[in-house]
N, C-alpha and C. Protein backbone atom coordinates (compact mmCIF):
# COMPACT_ATOMS: atom_id res chain seq x y z
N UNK A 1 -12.34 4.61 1.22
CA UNK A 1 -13.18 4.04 0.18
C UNK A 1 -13.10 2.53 0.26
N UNK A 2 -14.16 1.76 -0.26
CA UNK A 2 -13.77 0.67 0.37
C UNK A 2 -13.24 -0.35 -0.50
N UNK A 3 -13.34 0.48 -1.87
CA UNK A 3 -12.83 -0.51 -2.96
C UNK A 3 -11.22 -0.95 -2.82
N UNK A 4 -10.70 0.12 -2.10
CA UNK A 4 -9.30 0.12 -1.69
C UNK A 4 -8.93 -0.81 -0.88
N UNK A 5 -8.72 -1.76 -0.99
CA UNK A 5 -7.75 -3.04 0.14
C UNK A 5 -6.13 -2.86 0.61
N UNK A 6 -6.01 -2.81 1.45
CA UNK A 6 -4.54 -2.49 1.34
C UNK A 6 -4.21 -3.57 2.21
N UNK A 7 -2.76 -3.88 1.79
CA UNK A 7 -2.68 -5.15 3.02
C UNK A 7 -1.93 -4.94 3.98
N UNK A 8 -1.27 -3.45 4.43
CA UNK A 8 -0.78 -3.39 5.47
C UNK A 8 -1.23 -1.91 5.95
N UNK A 9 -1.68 -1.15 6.78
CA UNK A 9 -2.05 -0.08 7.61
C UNK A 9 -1.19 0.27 8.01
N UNK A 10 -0.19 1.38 7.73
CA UNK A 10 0.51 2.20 8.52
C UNK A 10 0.25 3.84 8.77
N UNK A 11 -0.21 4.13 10.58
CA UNK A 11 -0.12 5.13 11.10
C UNK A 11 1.04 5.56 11.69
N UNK A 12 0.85 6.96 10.32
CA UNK A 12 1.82 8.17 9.97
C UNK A 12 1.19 9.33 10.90
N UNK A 13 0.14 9.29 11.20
CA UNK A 13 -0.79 10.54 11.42
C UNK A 13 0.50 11.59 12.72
N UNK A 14 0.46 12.76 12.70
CA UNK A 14 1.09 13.60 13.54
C UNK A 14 2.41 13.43 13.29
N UNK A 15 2.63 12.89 12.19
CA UNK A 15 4.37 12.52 12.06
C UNK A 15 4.93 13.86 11.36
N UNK A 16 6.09 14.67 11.24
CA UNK A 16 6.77 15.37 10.52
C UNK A 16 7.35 14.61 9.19
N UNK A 17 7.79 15.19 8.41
CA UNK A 17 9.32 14.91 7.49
C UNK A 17 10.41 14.61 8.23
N UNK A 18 11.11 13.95 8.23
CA UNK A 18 11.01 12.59 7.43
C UNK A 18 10.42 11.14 7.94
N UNK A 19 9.99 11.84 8.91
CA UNK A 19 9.10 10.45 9.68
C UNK A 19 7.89 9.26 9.09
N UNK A 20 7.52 10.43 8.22
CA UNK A 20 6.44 9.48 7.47
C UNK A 20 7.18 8.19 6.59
N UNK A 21 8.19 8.60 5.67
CA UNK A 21 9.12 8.20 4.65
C UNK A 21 9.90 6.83 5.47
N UNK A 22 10.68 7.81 6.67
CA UNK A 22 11.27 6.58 7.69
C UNK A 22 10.37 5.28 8.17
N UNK A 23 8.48 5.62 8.40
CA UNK A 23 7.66 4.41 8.37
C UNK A 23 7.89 3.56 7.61
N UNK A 24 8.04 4.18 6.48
CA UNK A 24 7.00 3.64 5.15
C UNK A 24 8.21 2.98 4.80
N UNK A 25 9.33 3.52 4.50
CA UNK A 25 10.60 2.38 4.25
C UNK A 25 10.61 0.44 4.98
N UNK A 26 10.24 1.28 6.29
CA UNK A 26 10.50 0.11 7.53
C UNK A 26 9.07 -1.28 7.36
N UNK A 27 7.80 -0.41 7.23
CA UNK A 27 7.17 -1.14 6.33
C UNK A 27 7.02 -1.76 5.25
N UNK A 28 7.67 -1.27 4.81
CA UNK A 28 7.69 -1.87 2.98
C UNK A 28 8.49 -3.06 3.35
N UNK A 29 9.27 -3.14 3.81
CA UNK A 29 10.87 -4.34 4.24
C UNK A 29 9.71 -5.28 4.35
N UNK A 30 8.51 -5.44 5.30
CA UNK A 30 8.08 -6.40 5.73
C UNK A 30 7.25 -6.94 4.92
N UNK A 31 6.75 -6.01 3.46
CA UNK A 31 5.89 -6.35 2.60
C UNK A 31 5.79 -7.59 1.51
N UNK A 32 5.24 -8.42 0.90
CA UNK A 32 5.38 -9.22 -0.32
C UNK A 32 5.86 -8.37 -1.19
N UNK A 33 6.29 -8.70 -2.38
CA UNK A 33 6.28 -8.02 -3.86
C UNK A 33 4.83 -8.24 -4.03
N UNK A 34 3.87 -7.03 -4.61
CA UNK A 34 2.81 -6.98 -5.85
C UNK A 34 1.54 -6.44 -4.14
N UNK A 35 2.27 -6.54 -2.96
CA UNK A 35 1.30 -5.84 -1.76
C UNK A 35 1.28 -4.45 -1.78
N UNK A 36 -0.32 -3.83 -1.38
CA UNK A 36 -0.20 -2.61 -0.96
C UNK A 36 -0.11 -2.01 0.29
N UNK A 37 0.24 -0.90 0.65
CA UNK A 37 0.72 -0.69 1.68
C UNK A 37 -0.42 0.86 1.74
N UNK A 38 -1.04 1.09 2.83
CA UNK A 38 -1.77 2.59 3.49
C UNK A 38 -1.01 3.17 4.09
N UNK A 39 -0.33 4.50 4.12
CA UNK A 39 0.14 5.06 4.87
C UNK A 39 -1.01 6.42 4.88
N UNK A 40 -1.60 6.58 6.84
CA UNK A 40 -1.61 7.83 6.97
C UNK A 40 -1.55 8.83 7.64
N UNK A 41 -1.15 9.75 7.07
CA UNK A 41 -0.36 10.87 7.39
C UNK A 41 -1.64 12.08 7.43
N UNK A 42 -1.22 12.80 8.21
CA UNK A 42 -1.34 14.57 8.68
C UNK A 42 -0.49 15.35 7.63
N UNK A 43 0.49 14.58 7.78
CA UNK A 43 1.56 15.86 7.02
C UNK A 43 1.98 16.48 5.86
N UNK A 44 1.08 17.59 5.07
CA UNK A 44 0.66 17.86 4.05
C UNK A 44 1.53 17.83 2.99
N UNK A 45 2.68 17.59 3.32
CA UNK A 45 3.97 17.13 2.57
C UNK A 45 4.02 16.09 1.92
N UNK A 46 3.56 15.32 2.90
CA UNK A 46 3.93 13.56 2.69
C UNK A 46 3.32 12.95 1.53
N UNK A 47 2.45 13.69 0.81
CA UNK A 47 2.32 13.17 -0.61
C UNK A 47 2.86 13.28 -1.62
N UNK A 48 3.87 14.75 -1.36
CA UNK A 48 5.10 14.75 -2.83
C UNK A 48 6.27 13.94 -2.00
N UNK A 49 6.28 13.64 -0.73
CA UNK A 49 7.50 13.32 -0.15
C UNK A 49 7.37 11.56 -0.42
N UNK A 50 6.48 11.00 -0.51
CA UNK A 50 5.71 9.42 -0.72
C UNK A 50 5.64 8.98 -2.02
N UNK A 51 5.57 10.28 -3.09
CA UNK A 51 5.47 10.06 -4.24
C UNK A 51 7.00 9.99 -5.06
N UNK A 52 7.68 10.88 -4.32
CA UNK A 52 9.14 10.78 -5.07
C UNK A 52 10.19 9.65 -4.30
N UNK A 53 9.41 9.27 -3.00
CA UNK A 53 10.22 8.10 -2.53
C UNK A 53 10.12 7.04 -3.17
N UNK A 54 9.13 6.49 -3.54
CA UNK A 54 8.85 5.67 -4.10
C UNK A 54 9.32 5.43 -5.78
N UNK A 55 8.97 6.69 -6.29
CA UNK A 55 9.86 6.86 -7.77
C UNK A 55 11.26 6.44 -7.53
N UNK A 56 11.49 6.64 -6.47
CA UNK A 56 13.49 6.59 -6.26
C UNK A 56 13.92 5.33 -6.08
N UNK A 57 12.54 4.14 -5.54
CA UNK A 57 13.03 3.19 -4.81
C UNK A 57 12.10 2.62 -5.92
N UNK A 58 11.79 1.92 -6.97
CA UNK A 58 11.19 1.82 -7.69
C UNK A 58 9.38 0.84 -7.13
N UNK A 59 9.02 1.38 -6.26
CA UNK A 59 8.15 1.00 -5.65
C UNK A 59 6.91 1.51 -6.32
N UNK A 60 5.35 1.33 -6.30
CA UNK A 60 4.45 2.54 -7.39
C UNK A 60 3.73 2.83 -6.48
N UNK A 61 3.99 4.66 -6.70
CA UNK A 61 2.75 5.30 -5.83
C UNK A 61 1.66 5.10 -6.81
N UNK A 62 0.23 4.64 -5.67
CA UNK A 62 -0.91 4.45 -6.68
C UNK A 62 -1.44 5.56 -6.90
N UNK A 63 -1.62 6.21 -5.74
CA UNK A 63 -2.39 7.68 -5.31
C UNK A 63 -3.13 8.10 -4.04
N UNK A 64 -3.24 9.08 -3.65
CA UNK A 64 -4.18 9.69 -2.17
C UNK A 64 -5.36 10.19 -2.25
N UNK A 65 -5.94 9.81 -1.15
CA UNK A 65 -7.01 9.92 -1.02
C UNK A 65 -7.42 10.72 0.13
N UNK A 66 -8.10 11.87 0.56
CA UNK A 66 -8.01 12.39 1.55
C UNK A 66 -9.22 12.20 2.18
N UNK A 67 -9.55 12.25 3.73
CA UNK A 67 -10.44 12.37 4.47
C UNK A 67 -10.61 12.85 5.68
N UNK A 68 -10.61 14.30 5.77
CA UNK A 68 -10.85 15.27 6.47
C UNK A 68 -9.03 15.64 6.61
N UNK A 69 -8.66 15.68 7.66
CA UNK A 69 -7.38 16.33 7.70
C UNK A 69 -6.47 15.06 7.57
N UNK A 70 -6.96 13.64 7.05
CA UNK A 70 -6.29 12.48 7.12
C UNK A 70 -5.60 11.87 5.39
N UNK A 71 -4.31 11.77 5.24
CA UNK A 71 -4.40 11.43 4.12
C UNK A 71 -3.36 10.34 4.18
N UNK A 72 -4.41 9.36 2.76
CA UNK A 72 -4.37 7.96 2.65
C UNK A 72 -3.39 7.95 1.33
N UNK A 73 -2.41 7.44 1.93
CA UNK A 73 -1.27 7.47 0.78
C UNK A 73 -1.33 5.66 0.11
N UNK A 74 -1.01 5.46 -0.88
CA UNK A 74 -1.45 4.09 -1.10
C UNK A 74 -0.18 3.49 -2.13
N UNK A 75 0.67 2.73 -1.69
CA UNK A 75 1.72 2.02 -2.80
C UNK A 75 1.70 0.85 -2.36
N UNK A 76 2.26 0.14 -3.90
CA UNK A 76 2.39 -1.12 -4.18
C UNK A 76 3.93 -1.60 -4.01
N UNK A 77 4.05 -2.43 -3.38
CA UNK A 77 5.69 -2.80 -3.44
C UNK A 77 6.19 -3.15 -4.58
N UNK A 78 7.36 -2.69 -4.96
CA UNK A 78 7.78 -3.85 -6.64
C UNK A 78 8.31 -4.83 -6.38
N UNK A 79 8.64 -5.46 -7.08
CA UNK A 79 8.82 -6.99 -7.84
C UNK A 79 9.56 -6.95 -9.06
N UNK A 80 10.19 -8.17 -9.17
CA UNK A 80 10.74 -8.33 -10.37
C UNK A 80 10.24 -9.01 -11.55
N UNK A 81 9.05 -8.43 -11.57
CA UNK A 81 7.62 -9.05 -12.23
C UNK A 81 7.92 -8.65 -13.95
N UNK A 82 8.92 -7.25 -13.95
CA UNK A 82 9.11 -7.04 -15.25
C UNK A 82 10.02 -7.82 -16.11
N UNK A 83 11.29 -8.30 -15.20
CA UNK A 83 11.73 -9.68 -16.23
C UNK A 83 11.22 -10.88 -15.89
N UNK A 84 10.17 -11.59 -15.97
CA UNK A 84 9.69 -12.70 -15.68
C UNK A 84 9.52 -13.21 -17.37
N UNK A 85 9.81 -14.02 -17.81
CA UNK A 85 9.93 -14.35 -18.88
C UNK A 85 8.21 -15.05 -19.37
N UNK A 86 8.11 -14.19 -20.48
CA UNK A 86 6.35 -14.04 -21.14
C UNK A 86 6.22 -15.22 -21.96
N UNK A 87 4.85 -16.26 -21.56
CA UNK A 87 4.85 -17.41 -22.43
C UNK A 87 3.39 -17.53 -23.31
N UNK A 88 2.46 -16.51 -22.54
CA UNK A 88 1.21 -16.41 -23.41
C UNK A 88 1.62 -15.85 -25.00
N UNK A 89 0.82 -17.03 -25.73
CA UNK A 89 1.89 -16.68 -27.30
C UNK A 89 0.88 -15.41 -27.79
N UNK A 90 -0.35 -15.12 -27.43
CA UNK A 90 -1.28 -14.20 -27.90
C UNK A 90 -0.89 -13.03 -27.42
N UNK A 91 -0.64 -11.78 -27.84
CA UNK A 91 -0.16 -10.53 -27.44
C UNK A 91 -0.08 -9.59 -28.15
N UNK A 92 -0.53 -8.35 -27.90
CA UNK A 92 -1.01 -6.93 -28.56
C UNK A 92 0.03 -6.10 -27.50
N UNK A 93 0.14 -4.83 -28.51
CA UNK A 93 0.85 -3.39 -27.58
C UNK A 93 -0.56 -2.47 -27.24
N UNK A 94 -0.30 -1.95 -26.46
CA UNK A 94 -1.05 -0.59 -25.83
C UNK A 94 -1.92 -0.26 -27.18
N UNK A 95 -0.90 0.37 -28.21
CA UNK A 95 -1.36 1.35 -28.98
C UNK A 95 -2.41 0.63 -30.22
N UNK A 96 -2.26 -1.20 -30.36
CA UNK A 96 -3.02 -1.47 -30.97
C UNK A 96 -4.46 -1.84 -30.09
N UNK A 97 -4.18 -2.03 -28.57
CA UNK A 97 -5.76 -2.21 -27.96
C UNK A 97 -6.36 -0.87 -28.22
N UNK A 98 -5.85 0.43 -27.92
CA UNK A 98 -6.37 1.22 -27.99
C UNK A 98 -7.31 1.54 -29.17
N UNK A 99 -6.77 0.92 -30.52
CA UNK A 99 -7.27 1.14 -31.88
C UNK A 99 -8.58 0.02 -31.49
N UNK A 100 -8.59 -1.19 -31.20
CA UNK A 100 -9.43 -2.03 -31.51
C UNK A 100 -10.54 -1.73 -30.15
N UNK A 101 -10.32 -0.72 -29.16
CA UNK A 101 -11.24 -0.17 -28.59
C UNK A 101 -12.38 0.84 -29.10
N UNK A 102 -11.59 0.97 -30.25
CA UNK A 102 -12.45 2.47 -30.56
C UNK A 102 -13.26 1.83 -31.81
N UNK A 103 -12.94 0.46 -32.14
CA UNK A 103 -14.14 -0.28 -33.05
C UNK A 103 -14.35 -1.65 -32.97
N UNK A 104 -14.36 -2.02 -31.41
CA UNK A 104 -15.18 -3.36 -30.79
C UNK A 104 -15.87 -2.60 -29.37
N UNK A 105 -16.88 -3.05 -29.87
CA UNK A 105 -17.57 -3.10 -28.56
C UNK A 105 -18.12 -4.12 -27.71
N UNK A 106 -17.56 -5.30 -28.57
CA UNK A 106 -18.04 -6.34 -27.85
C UNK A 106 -16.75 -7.07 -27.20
N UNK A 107 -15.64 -6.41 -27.37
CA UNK A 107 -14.86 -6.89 -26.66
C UNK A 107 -14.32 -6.93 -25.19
N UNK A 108 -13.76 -7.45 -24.29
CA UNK A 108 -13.56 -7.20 -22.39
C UNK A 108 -12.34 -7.01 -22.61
N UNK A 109 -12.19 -5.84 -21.38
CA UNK A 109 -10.75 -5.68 -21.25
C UNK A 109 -10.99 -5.74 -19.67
N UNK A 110 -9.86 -6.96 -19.00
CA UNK A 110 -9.95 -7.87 -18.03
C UNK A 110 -8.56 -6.66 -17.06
N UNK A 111 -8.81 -6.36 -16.14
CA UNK A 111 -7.74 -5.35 -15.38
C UNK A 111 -7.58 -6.90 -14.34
N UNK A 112 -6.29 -7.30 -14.29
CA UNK A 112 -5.89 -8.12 -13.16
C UNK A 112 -4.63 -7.82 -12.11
N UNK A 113 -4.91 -6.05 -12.49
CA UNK A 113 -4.38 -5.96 -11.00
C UNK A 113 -4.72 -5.72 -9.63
N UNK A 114 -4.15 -5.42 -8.63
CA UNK A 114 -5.25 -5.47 -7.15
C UNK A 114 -6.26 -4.18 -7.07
N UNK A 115 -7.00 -4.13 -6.46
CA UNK A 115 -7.99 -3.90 -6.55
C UNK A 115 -7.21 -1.60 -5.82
N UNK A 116 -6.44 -1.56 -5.25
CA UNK A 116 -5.76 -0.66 -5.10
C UNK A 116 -5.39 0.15 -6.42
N UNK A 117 -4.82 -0.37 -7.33
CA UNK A 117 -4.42 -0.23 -8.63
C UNK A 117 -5.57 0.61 -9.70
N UNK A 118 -6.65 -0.55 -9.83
CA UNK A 118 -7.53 -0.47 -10.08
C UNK A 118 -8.38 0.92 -10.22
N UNK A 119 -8.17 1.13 -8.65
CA UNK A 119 -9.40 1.79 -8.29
C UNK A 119 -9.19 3.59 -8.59
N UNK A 120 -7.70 3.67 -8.49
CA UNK A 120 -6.99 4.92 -8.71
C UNK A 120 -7.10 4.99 -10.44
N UNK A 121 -6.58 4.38 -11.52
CA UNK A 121 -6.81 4.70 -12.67
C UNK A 121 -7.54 3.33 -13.67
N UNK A 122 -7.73 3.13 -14.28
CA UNK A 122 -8.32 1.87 -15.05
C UNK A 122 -8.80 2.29 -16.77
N UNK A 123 -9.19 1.33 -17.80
CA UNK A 123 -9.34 1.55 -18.47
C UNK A 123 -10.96 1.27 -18.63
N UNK A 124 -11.52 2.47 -19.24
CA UNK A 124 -12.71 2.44 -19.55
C UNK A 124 -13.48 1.29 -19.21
N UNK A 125 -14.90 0.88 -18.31
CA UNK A 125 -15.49 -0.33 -18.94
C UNK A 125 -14.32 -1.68 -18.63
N UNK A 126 -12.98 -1.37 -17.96
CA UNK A 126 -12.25 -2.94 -17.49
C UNK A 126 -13.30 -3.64 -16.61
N UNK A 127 -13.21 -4.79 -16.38
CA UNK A 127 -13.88 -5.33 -15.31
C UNK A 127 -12.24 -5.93 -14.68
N UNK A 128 -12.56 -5.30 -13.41
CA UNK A 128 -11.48 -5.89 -12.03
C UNK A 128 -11.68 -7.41 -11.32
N UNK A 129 -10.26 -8.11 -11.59
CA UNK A 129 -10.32 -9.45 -11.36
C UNK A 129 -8.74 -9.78 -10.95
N UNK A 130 -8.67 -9.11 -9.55
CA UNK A 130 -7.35 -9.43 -9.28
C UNK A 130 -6.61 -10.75 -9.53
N UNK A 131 -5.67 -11.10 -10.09
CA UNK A 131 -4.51 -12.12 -10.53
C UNK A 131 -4.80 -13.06 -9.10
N UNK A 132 -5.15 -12.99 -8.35
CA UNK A 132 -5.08 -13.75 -6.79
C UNK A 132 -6.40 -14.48 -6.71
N UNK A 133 -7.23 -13.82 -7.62
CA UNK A 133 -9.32 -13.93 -7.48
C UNK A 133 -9.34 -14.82 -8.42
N UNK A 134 -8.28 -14.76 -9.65
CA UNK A 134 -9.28 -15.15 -10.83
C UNK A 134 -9.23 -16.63 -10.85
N UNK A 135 -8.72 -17.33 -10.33
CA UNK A 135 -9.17 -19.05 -9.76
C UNK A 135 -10.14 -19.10 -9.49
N UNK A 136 -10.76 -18.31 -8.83
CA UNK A 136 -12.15 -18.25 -8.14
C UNK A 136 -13.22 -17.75 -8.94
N UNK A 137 -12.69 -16.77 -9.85
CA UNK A 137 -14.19 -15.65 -10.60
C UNK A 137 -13.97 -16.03 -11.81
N UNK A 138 -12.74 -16.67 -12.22
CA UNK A 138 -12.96 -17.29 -13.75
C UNK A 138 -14.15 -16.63 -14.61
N UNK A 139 -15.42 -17.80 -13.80
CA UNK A 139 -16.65 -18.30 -14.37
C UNK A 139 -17.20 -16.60 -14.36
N UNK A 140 -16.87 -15.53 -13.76
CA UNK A 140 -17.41 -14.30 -14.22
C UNK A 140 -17.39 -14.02 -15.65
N UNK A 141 -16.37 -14.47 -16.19
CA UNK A 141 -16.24 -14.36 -17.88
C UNK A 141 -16.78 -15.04 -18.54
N UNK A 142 -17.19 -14.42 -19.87
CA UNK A 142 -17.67 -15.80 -20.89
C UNK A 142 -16.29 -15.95 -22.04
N UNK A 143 -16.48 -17.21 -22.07
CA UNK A 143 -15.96 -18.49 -23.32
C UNK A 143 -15.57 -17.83 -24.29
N UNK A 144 -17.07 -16.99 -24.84
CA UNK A 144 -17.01 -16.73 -25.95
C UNK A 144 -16.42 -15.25 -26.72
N UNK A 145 -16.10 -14.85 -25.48
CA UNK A 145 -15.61 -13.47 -25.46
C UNK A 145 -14.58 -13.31 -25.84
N UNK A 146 -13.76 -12.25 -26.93
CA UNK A 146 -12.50 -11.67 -26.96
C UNK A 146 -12.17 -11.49 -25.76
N UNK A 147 -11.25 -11.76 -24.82
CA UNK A 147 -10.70 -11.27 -23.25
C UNK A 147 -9.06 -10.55 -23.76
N UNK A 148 -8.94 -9.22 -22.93
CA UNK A 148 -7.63 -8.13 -23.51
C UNK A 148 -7.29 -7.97 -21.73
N UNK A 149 -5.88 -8.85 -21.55
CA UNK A 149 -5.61 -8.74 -20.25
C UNK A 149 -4.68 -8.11 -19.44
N UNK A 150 -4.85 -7.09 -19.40
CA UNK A 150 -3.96 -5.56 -18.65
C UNK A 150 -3.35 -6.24 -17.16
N UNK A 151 -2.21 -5.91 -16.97
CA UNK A 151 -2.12 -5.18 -15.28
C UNK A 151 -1.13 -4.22 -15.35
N UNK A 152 -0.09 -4.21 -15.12
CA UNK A 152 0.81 -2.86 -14.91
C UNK A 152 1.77 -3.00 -15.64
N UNK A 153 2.24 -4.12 -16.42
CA UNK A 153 3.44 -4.32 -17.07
C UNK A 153 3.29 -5.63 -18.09
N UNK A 154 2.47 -6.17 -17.98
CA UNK A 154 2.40 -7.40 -18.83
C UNK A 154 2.57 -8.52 -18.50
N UNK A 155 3.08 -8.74 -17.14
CA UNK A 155 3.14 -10.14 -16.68
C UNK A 155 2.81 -10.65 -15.97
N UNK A 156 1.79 -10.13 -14.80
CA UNK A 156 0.57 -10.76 -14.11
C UNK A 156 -0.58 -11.01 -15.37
N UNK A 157 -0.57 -9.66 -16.24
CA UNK A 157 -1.70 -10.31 -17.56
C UNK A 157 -1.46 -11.62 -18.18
N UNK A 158 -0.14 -11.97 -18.19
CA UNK A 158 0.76 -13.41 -18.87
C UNK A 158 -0.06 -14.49 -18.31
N UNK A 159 0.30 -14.17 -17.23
CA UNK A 159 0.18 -15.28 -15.88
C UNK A 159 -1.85 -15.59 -16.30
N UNK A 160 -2.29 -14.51 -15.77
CA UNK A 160 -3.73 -14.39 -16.48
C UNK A 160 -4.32 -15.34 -17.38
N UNK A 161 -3.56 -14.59 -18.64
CA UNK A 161 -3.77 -15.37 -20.00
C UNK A 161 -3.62 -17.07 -19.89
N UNK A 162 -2.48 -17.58 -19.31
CA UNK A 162 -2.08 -18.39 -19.02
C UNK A 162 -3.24 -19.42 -18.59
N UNK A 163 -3.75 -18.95 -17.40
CA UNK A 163 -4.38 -19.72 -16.46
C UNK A 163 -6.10 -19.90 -17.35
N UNK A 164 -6.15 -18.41 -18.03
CA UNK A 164 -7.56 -18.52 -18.71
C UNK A 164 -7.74 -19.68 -19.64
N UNK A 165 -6.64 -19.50 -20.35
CA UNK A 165 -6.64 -20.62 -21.42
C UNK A 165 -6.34 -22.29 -21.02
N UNK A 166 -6.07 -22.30 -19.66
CA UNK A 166 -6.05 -23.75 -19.54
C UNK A 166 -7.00 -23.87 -18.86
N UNK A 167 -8.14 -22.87 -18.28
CA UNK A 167 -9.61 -23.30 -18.50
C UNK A 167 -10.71 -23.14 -19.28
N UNK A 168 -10.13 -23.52 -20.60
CA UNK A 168 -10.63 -23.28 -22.01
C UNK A 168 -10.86 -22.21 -22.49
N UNK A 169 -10.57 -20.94 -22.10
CA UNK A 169 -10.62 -19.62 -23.18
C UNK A 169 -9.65 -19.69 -24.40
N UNK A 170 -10.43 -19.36 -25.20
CA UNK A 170 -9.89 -19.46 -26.52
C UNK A 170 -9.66 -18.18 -27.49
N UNK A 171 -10.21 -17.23 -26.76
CA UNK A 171 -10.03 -16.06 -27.33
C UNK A 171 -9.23 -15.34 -26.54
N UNK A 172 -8.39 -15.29 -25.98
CA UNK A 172 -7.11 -14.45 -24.75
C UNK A 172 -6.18 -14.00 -25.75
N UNK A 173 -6.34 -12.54 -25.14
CA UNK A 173 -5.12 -11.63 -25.53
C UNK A 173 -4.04 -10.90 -24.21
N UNK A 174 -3.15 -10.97 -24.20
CA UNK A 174 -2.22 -10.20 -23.12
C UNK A 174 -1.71 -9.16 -24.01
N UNK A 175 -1.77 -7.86 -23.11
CA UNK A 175 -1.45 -6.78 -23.24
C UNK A 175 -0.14 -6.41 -23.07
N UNK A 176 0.81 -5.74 -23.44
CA UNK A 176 1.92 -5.40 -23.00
C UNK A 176 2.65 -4.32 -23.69
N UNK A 177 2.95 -2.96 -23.20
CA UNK A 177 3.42 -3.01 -21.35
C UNK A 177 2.09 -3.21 -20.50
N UNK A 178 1.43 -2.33 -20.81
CA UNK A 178 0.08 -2.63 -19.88
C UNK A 178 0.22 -0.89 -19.51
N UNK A 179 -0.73 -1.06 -18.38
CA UNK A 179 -1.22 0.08 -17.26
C UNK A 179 0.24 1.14 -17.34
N UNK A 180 1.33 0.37 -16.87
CA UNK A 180 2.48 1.11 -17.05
C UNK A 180 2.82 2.77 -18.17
N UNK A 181 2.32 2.00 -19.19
CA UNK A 181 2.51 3.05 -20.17
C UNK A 181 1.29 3.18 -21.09
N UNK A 182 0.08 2.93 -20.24
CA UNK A 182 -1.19 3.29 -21.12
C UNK A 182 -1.28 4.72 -21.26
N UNK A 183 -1.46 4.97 -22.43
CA UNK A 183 -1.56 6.65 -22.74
C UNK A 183 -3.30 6.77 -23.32
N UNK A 184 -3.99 6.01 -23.30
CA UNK A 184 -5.30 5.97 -24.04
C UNK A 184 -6.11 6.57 -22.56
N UNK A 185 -7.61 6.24 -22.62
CA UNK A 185 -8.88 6.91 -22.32
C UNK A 185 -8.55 6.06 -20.90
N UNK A 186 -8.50 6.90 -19.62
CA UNK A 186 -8.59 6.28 -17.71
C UNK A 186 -9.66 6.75 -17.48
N UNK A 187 -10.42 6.03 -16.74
CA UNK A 187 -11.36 6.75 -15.59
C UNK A 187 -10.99 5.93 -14.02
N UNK A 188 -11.61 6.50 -13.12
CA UNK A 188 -10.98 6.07 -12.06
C UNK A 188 -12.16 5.98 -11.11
N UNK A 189 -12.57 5.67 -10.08
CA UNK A 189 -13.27 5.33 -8.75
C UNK A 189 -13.32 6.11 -7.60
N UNK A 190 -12.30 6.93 -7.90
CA UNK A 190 -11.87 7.59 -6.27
C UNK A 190 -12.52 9.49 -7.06
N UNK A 191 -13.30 9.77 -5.82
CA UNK A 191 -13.70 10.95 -6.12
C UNK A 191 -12.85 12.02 -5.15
């Protein structure tokens, strides 16, 4: 799919257990924090075997995608993005965006995580503006808008908020936890 970017390609294809896992470790070493990584695999395993590796190693499986006998395993490396200390003073929990979703409609809810992330779950109606883009797509937003800024934990949204408001947004909200522990309304991209 092509909404999916990944920034590193690793062929798993014809590999057994534990071979896929043994890639994907050796890859990840070489990865940034907040990069995604493709692994794919043949081996009809390798998606509970990719999914609980990653739970173990606190890395996030995003999700798979299959195409024909080929499957596209997709994680994000972690980071220590969750103690990064939060300075956007504007900030809501999950459970109150969720309320003020269900009676604004004129409000944006800004997803700034990568476009990988994204594409596997999202919140209703987000518009996608990876944390890396939004220097550049800013001007996609308006001024005048309530902006509600998600990514997976609250502190690429920080960072977000941050940057929005020192190019004059005045209405910025950061979300937190974020994506992490959204329990409200997903739709997703990947069929």
């Amino acid at each position: 799919m092509e909404n999916i970017k990944a920034n590193v390609i690793l062929d798993a294809k014809g590999l057994a257990c534990p071979m896929p896992i043994v890639k994907t470790k050796k890859a990840m070493n070489g990865l940034e924090a907040g990069q995604v990584l493709e692994v794919q695999a043949t081996d009809k395993g390798s998606k509970a075997d990719l999914k609980a590796w990653a739970q173990s190693t606190g890395h996030q499986y995003l999700g798979t995608l299959e195409e024909g006998e080929v499957l596209m395993h997709y994680l994000r490396k972690s980071s220590n993005d969750e103690t990064i200390e939060r300075k956007h003073p504007n900030v809501i929990d999950n459970d109150e965006l969720e309320r003020r979703l269900e009676t604004n409609d004129k409000m944006v809810v800004l997803d700034v995580r990568e476009n990988a992330e994204y594409a596997f779950y999202h919140i209703p109606n987000a518009i996608s503006i990876p944390l890396g883009e939004l220097e550049k797509r800013y001007e996609e937003l308006s001024k005048e808008a309530e902006i509600y800024v998600v990514c997976r934990t609250g502190s690429r949204s920080d960072l977000a908020a941050q940057k929005l408001t020192e190019k004059g947004f005045t209405k910025v909200i950061n979300v937190v936890p974020g994506m992490s522990q959204w329990s409200g309304k997903t739709t997703n991209m990947v069929k």
